[in-house]
Protein backbone atom coordinates (compact mmCIF):
# COMPACT_ATOMS: atom_id res chain seq x y z
CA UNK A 1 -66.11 -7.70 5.89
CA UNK A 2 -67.45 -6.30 2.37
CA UNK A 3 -64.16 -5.27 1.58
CA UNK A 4 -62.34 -9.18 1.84
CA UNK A 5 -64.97 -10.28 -0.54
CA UNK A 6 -64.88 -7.65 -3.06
CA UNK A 7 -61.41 -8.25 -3.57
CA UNK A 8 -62.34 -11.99 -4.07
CA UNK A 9 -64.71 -11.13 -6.37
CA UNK A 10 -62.11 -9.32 -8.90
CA UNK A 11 -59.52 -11.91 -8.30
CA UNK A 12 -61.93 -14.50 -10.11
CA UNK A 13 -63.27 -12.29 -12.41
CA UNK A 14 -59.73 -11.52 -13.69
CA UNK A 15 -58.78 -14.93 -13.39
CA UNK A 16 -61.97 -16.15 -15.34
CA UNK A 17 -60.77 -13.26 -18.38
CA UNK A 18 -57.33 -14.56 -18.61
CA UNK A 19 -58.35 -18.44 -18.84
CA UNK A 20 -61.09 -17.23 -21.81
CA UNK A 21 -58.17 -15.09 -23.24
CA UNK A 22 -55.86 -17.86 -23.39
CA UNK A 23 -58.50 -20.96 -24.26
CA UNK A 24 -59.23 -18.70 -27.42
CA UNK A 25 -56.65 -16.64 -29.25
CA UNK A 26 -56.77 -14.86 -31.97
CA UNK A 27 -54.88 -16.21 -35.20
CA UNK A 28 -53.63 -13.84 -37.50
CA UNK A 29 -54.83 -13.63 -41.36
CA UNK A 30 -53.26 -15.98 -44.08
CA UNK A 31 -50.92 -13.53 -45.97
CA UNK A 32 -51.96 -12.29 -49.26
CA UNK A 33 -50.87 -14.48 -52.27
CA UNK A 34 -50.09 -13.10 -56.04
CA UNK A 35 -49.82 -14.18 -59.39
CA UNK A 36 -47.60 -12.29 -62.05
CA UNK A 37 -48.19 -11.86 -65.87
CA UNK A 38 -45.26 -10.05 -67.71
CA UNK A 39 -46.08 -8.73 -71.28
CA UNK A 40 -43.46 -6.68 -73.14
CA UNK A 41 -44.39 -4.49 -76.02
CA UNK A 42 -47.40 -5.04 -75.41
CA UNK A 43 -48.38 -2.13 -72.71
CA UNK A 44 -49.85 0.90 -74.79
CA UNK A 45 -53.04 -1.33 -76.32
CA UNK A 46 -55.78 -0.04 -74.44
CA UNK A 47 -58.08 -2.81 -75.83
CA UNK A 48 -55.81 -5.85 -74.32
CA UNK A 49 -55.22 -3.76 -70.89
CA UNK A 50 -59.36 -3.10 -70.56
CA UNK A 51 -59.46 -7.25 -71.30
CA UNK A 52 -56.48 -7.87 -68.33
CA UNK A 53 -58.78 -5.63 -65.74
CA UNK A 54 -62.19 -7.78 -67.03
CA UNK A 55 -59.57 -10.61 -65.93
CA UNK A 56 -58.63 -8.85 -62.53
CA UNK A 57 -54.78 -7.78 -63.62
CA UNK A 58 -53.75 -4.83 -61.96
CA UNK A 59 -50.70 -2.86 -63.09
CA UNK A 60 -48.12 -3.23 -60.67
CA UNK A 61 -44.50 -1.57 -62.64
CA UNK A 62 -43.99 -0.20 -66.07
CA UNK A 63 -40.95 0.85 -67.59
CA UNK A 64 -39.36 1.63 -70.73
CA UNK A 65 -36.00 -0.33 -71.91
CA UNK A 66 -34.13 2.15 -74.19
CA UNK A 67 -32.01 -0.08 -76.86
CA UNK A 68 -30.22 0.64 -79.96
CA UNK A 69 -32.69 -0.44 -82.26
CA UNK A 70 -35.30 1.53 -80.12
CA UNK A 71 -37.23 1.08 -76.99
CA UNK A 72 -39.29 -1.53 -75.27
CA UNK A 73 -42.24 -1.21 -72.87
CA UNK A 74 -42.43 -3.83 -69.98
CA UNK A 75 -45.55 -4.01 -67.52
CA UNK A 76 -45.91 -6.66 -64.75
CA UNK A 77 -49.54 -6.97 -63.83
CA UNK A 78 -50.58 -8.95 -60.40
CA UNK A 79 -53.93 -10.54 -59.19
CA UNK A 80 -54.82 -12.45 -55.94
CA UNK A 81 -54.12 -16.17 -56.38
């Protein structure tokens, strides 16, 4: 006779976790959004990249543009919006 109502029992306990499960799911995060700042020629001045950081810039891509009259530096910073 025990065994019957044990059986019961873990039929309405797992019925009980699935209805909790399902009255209360989990929502995933909002997705990280970014602002850009582009500054070209601009990139080797230590003083205005120390004042981007105070402004929370990071560096995300630098690169070098070779061009007849010489080269040009291009960084694209990013911050959380």
């Amino acid at each position: 006779m025990k065994q019957p109502l044990t059986i019961i029992a873990l039929l309405v306990v797992l019925c009980g976790s699935f209805y909790l499960l399902r009255a209360n799911p989990r929502t995933a995060p909002a997705p990280q959004t970014w602002e850009y700042k582009v500054l070209v020629k601009k990139c080797n001045d230590e003083k205005n990249l120390n004042a981007l950081g105070a402004e929370g810039w990071e560096l995300a891509t630098y690169s070098t543009w070779a061009l007849s009259a010489g080269s040009v530096d291009t960084c694209v910073f990013k911050r959380p919006k």
